[in-house]
Protein backbone atom coordinates (compact mmCIF):
# COMPACT_ATOMS: atom_id res chain seq x y z
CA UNK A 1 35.26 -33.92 -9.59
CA UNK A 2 37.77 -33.99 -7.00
CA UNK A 3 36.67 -34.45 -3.04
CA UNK A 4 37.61 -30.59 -2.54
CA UNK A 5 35.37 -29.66 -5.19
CA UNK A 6 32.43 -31.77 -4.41
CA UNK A 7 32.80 -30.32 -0.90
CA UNK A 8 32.71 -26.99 -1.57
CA UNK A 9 29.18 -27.51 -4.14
CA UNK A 10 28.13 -29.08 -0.90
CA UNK A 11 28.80 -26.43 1.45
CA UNK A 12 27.39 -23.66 -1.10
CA UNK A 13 23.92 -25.87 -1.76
CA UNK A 14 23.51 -26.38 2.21
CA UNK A 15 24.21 -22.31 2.14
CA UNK A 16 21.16 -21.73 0.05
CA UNK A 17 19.11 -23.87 1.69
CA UNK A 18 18.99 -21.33 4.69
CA UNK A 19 19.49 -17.85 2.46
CA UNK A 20 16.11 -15.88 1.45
CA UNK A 21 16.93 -12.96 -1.26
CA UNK A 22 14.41 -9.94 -0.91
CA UNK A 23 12.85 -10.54 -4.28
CA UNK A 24 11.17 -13.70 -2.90
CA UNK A 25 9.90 -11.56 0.18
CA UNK A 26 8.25 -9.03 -2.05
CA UNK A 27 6.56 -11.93 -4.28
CA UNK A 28 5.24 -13.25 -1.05
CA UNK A 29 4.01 -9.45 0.44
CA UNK A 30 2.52 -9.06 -3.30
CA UNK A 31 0.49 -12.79 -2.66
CA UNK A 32 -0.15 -12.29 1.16
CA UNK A 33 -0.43 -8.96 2.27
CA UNK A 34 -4.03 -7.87 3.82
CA UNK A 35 -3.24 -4.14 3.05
CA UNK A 36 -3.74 -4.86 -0.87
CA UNK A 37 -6.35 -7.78 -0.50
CA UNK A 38 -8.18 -4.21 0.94
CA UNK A 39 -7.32 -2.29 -1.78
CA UNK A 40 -8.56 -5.08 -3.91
CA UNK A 41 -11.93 -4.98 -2.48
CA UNK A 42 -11.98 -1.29 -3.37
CA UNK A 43 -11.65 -1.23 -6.55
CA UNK A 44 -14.40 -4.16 -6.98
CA UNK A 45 -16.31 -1.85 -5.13
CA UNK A 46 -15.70 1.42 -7.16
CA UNK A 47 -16.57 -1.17 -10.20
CA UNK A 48 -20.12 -1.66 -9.01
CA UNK A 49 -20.63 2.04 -7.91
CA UNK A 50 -20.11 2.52 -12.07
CA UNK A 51 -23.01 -0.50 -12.57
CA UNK A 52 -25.34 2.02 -9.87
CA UNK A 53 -24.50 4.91 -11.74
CA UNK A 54 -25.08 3.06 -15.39
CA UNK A 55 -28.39 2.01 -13.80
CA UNK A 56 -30.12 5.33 -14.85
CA UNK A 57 -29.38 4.71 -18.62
CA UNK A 58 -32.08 1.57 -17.94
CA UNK A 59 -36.11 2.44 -17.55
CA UNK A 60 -37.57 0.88 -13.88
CA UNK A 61 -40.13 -1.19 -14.10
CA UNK A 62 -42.39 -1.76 -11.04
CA UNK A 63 -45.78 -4.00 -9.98
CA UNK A 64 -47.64 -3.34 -7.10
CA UNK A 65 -50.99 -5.56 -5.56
CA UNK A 66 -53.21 -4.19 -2.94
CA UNK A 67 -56.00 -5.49 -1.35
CA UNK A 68 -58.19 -2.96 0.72
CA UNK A 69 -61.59 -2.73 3.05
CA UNK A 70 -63.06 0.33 2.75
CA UNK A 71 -66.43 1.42 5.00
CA UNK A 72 -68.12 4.84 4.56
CA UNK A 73 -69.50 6.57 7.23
CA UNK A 74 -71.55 8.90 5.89
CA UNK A 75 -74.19 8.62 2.70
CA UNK A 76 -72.34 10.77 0.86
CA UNK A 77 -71.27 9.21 -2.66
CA UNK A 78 -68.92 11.57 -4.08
CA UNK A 79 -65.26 11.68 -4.28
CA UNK A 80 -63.46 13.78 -1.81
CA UNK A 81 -60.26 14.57 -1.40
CA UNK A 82 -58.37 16.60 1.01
CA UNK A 83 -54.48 17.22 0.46
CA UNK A 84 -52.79 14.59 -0.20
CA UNK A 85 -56.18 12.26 1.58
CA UNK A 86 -58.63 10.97 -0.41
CA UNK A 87 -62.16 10.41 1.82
CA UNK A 88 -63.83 6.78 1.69
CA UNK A 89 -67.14 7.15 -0.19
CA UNK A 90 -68.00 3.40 -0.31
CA UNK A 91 -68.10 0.02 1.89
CA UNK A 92 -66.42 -2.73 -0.30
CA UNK A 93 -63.68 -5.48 -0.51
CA UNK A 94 -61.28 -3.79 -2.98
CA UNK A 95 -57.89 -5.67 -4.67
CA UNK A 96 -55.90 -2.96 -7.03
CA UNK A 97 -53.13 -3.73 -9.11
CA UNK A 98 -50.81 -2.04 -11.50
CA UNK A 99 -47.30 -1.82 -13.87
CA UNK A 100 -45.70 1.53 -14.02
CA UNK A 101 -42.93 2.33 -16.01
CA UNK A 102 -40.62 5.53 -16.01
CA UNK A 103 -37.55 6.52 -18.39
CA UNK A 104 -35.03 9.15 -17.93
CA UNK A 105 -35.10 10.62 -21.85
CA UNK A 106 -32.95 13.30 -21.57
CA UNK A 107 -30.59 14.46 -18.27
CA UNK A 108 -28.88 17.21 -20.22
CA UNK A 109 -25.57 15.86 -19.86
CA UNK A 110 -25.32 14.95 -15.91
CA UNK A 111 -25.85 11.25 -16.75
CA UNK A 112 -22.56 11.78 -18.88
CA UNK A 113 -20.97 13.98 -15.44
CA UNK A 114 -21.59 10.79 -13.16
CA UNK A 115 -20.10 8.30 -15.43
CA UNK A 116 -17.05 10.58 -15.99
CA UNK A 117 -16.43 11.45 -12.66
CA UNK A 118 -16.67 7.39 -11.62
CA UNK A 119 -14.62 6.48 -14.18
CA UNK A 120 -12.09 8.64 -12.71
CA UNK A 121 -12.59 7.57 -9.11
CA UNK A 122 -11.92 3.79 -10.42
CA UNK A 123 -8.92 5.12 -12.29
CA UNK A 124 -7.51 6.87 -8.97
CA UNK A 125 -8.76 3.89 -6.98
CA UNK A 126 -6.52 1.28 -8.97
CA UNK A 127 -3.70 4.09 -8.89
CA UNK A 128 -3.55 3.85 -4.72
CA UNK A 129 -3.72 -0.08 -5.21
CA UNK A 130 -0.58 0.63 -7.07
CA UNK A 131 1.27 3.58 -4.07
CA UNK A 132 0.14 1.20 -1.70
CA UNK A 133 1.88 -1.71 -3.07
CA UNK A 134 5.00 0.56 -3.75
CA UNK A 135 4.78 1.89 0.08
CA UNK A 136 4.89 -1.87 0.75
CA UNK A 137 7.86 -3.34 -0.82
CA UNK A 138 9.71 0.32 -0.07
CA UNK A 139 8.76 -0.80 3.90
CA UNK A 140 9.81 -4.08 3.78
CA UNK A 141 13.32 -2.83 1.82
CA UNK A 142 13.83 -0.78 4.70
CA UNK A 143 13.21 -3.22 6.92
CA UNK A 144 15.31 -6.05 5.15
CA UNK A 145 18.07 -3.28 4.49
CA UNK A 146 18.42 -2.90 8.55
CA UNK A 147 18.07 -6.70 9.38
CA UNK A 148 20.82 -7.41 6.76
CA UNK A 149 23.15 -4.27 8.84
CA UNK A 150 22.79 -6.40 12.26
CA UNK A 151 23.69 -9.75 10.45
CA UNK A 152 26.95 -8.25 9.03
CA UNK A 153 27.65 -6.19 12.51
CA UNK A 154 26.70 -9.84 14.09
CA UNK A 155 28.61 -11.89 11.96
CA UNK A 156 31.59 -8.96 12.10
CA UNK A 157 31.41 -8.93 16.31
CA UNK A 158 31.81 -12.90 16.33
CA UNK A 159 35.19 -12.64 14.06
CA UNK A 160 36.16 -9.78 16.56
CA UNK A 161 35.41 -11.51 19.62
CA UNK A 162 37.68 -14.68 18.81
CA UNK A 163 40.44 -12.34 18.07
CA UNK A 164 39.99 -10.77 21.36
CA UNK A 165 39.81 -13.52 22.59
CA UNK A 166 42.86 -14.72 21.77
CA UNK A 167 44.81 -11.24 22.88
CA UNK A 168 43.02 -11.74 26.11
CA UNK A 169 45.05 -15.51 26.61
CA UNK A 170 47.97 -13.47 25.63
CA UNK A 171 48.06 -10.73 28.21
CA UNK A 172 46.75 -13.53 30.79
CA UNK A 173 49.63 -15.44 29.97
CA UNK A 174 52.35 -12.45 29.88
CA UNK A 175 50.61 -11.45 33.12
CA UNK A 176 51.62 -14.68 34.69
CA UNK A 177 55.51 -14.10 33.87
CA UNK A 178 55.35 -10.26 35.04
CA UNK A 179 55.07 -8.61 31.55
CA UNK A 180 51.98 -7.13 32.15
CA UNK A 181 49.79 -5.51 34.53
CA UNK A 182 46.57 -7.17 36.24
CA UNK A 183 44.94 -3.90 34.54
CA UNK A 184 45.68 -5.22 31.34
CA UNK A 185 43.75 -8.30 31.33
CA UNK A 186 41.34 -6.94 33.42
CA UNK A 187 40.80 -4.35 30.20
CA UNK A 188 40.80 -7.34 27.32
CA UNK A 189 38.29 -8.94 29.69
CA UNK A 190 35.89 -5.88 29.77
CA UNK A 191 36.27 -5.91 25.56
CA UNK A 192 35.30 -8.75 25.29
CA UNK A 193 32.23 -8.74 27.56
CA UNK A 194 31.08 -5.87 25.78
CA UNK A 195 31.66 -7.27 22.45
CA UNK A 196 28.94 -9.97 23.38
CA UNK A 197 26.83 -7.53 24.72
CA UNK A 198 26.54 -5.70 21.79
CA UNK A 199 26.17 -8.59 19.73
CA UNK A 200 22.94 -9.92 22.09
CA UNK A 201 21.55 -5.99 21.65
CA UNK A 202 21.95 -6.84 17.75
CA UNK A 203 20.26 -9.98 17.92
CA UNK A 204 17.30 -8.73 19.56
CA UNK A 205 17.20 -5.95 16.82
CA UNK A 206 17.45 -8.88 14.21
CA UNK A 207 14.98 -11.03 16.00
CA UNK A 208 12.56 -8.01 15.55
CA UNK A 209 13.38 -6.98 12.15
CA UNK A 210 12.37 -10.95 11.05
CA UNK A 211 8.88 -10.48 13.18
CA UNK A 212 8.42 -7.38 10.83
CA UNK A 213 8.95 -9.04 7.96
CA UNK A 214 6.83 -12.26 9.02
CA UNK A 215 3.81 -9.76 9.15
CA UNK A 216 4.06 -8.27 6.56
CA UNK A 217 4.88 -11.28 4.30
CA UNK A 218 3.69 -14.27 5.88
CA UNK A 219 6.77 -16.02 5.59
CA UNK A 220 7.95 -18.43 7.96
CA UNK A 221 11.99 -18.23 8.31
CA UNK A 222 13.72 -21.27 9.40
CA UNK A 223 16.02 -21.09 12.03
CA UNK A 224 19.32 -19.69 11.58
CA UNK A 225 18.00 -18.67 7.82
CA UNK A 226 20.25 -16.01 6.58
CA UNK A 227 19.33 -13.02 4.19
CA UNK A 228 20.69 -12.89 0.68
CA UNK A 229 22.85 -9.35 0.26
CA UNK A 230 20.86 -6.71 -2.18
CA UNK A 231 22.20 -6.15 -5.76
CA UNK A 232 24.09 -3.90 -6.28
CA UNK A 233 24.20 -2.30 -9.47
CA UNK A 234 24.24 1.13 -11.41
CA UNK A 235 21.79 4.36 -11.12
CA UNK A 236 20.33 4.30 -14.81
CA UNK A 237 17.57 6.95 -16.08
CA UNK A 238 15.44 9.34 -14.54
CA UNK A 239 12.09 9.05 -12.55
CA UNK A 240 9.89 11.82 -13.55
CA UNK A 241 6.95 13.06 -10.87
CA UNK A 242 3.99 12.48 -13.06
CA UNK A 243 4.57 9.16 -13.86
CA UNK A 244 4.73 8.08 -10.60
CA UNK A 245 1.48 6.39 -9.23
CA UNK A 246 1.11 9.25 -6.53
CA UNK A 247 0.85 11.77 -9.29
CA UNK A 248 -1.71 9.58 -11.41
CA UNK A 249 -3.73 8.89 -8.30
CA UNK A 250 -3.65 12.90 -8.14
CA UNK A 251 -4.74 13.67 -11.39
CA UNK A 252 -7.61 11.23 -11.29
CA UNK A 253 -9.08 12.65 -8.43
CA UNK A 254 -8.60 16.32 -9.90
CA UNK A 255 -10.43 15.16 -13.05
CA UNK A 256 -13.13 13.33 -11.41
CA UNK A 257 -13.69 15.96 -8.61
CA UNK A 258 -13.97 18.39 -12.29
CA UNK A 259 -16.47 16.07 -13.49
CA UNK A 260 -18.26 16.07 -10.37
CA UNK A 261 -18.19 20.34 -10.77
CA UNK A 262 -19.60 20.36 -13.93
CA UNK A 263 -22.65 17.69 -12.92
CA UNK A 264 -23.47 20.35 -10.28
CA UNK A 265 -23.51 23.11 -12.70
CA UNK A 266 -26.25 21.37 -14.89
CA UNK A 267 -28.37 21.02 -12.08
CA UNK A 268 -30.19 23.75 -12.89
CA UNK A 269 -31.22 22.44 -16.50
CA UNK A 270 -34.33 20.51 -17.38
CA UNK A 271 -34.77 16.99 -17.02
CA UNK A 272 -37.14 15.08 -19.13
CA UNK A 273 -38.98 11.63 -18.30
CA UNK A 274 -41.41 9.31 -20.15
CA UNK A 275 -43.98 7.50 -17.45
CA UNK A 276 -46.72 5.16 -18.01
CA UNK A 277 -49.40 3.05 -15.74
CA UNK A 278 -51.54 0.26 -15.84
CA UNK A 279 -54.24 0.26 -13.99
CA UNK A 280 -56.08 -3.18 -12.92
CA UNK A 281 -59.19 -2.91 -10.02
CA UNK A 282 -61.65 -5.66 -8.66
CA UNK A 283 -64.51 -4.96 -5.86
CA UNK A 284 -66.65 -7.15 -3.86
CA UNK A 285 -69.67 -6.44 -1.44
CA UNK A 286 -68.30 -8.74 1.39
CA UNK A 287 -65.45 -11.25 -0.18
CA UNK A 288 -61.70 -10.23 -0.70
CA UNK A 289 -61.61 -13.40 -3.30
CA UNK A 290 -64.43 -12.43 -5.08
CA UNK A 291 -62.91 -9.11 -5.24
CA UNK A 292 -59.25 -10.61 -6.76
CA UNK A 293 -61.46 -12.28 -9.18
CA UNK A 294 -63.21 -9.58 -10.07
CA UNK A 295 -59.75 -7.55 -11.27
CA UNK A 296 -60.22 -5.88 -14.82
CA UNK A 297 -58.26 -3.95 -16.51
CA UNK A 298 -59.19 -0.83 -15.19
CA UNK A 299 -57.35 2.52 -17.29
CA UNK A 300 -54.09 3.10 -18.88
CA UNK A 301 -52.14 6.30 -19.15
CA UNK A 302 -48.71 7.48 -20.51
CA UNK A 303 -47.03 10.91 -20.36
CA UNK A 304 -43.97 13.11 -20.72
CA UNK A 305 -42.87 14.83 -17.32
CA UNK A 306 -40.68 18.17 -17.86
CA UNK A 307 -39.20 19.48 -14.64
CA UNK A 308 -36.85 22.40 -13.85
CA UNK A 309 -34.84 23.09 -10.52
CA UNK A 310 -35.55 26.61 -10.02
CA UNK A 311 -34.54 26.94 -6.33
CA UNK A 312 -33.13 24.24 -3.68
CA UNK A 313 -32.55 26.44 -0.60
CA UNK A 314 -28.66 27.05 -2.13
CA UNK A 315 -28.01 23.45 -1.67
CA UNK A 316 -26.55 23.38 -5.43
CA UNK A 317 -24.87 25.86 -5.14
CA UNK A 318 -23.02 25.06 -1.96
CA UNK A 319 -22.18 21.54 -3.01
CA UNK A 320 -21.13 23.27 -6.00
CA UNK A 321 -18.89 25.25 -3.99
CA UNK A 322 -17.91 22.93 -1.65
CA UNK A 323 -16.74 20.33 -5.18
CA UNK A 324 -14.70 23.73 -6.40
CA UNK A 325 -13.09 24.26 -3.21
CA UNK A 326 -11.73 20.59 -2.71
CA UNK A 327 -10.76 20.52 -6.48
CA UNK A 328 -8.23 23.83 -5.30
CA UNK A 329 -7.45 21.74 -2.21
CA UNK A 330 -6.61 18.13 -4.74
CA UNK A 331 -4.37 20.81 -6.88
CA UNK A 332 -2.33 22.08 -4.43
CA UNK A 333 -1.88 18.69 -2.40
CA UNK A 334 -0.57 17.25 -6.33
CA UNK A 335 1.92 20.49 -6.20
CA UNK A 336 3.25 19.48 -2.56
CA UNK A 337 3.45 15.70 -3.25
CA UNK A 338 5.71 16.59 -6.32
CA UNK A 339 8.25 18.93 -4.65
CA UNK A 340 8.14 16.21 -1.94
CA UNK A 341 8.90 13.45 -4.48
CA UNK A 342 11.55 15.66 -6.38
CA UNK A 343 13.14 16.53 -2.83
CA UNK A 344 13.53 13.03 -1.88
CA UNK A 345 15.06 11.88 -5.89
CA UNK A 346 17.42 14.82 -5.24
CA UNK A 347 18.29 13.45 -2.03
CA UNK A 348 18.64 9.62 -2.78
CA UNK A 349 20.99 11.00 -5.79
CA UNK A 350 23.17 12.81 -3.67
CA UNK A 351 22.92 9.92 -1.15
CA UNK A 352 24.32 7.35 -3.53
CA UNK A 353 26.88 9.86 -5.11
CA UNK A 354 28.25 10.47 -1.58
CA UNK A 355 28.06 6.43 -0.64
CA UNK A 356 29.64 5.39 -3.47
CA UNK A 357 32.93 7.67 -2.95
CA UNK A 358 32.93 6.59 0.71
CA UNK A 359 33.02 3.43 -0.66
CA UNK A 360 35.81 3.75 -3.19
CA UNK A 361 37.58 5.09 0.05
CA UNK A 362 37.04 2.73 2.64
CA UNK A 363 38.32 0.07 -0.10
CA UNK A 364 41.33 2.22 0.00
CA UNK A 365 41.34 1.86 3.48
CA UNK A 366 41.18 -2.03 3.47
CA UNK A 367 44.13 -2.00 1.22
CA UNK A 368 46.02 -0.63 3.53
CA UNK A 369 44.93 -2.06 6.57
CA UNK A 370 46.18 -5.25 4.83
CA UNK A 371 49.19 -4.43 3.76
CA UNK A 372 49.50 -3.21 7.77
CA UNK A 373 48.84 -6.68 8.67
CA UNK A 374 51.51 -8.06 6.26
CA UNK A 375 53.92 -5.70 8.22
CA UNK A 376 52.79 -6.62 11.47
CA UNK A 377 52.70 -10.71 11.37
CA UNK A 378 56.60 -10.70 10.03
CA UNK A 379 56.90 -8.85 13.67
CA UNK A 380 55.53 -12.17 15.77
CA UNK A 381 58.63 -13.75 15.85
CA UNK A 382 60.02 -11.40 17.96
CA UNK A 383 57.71 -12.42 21.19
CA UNK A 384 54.34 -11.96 22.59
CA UNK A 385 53.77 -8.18 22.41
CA UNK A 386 54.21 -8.59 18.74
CA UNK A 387 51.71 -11.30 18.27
CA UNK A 388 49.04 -8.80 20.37
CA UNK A 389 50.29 -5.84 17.88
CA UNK A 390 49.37 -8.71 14.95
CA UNK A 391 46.01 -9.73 16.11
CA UNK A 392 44.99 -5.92 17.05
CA UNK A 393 46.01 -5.08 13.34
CA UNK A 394 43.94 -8.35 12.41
CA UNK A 395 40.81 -6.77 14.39
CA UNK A 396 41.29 -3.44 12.84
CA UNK A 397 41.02 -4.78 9.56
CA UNK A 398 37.75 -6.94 10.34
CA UNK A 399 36.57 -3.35 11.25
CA UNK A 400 37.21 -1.85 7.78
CA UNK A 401 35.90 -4.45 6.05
CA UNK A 402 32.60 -3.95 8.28
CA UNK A 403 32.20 0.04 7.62
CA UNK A 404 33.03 -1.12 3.60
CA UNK A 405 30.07 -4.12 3.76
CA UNK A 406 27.93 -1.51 5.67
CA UNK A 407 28.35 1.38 2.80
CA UNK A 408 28.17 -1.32 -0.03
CA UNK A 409 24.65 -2.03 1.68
CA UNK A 410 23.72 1.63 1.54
CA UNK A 411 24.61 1.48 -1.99
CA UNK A 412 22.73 -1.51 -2.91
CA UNK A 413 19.47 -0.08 -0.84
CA UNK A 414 19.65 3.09 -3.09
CA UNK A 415 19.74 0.98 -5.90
CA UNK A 416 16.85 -1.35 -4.88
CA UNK A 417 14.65 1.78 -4.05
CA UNK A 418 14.99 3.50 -7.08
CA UNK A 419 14.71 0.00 -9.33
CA UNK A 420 10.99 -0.62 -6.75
CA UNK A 421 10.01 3.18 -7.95
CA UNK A 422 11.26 2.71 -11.72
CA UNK A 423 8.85 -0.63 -11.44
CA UNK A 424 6.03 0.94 -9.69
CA UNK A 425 5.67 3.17 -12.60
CA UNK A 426 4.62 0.30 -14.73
CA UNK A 427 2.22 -0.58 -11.77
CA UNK A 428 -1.17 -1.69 -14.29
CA UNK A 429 -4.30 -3.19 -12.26
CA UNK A 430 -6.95 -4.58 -14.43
């Protein structure tokens, strides 16, 4: 390996020591970003909102312990009851214990509604993990696609500014031996003044664009760390609505706000439960131990308990309504979203259609603007005015190669965007 050589590996490994590619960005956003550690947390909770609603396939068990003083008033020695009061017909130290157990048998189908329609919200639940990581990585392409227009307009400007530079020594000096006017230099002076301005506006556009992306990825550039160009590469396939994670989100909602319908519908039917109670009791004259000790088993019963909704006021029937109505709502809202998404493929199509003839032209255009240069340099013998006519066709060519990097970015972002959709497709959240 010649010097040269060894050099050059040099200068490229330095390179990537201070480049960042936007596939490492979106690993990081994936890893870091609070947005889907959120999202996260929603679909653990959804996960135990299916564990409450599996609860009723269980029987409860319950114990209970009391330990009462009672003191009649009166002589009399029978049990009254008033309501829901029972009247004290004794004066004793009382302890009362108990286990009750109670079973849903049969819900006629609404345990079966609650399960579906939660296994539906989960489904839809996991499906917005997936948008929401799609909106993500589409924001920070944006984002990266505009930082990596103000590096090449920066980078572009610099080249400029030396050239003008130079023109503006020129004039200064042909000013000096009469061959121009003060104007003149006065003019390449203003150029160039402006061409750093612009560059400083750029820079603070930059400088945010990298605080954007430092949010929303938690990565800490170095200084002066450039970003890698996108890929560009060719349009291949089709992306189709309903397999897009908006559309899935969608159609889990509509089936679990069906599901949710159908539970209000059955309402109305019977519901059947199996109860039993053991009864323990203890009594005492004038101890509350002697009254613990005293517990016996005291009765037992069991039973089946039938009972029919016949009339709630029109509460079922308005939550009913209310379930139909945002069902409608969830249908229509899936019918927008997809002319919406089929608007914006038609548009990105036509977008990258247009971009990439603009680009076949503008590399036209750098063609010629260097075969202009070609023409122009043999003219710098001649004297100074030449040389400006050389440098200005020098400048006009950085200028063409800018508006070609800036179109082959375009390009490349269309590609990105549709490869991030094509992916989010295969979005799958366990």
């Amino acid at each position: 390996m010649n010097k040269k050589t060894f050099l050059l590996l040099a200068f490229f490994n330095i390179n990537q020591l201070y480049a960042v590619d936007f596939k490492q960005l979106q690993i990081l956003l994936e890893e870091n970003s609070k947005q889907l550690e959120l999202k996260k947390y929603d679909i653990d909770i959804s996960n135990e909102d299916m564990n409450i609603v599996n609860s009723e396939n269980y029987p409860s068990l319950t114990i209970g312990f009391n330990i009462e003083d009672s003191k009649s008033l009166t002589d009399n020695i029978n049990s009254t009851s008033v309501g829901d009061n029972n009247l004290v017909n004794d004066s004793l130290k009382k302890s009362y214990s108990y286990v009750n157990l109670n079973y849903n048998l049969y819900s006629f189908g609404r345990l079966e509604s609650k399960k579906k329609s939660q296994e539906y919200k989960i489904e839809a639940i996991k499906y917005e993990y997936c948008q929401e990581k799609k909106d993500l990585i589409l924001k920070l392409l944006e984002i990266y696609s505009n930082a990596l227009t103000y590096q090449i307009k920066i980078e572009s400007l610099e080249n400029i500014i030396e050239e003008k530079n130079r023109i503006y020594e020129l004039k200064d000096r042909l000013f000096n031996i009469g061959d121009v006017t003060k104007i003149e230099v006065t003019k390449s002076a203003i150029e160039v003044a402006d061409l750093y301005s612009q560059i400083s506006d750029n820079k603070k556009e930059l400088k945010s664009l990298y605080e954007q992306m430092i949010f929303l990825t938690n990565y800490n550039f170095s200084k002066n760390e450039d970003l890698e160009p996108l890929i560009l590469n060719q349009l291949e396939g089709e992306i189709e609505f309903e397999n897009s994670s908006n559309a899935k989100t969608l159609i889990s909602l509509i089936n679990s706000k069906k599901s949710e319908v159908t539970l209000y519908e059955k309402e109305f039917l019977p519901n059947l439960n199996f109860y039993s109670k053991y009864d323990f009791y203890g009594a005492s004259d004038n101890s509350y131990k002697t009254s613990i000790d005293e517990l016996r088993e005291n009765s037992y019963r069991f039973g089946l308990n039938l009972t029919i909704n016949l009339f709630d006021g029109f509460k079922t029937s308005s939550l009913k309504q209310k379930a139909t109505l945002e069902l409608k709502q969830l249908q229509t809202k899936y019918d927008l979203e997809k002319e919406k998404f089929d608007n914006e493929i038609l548009i990105s199509n036509q977008n990258y259609q247009m971009d990439k003839l603009n680009l076949e032209n503008k590399l036209q255009n750098i063609q010629l603007s260097s075969l202009n240069q070609t023409n122009t340099k043999k003219l710098e013998e001649v004297g100074e005015i030449a040389k400006i006519e050389s440098i200005n066709s020098n400048i006009e060519k950085i200028y063409k190669h800018l508006d070609y990097k800036l179109n082959e970015g375009k390009l490349a972002y269309e590609y990105t965007k549709r490869k991030i959709l094509f992916e989010g497709e295969k979005c799958i959240v366990h």
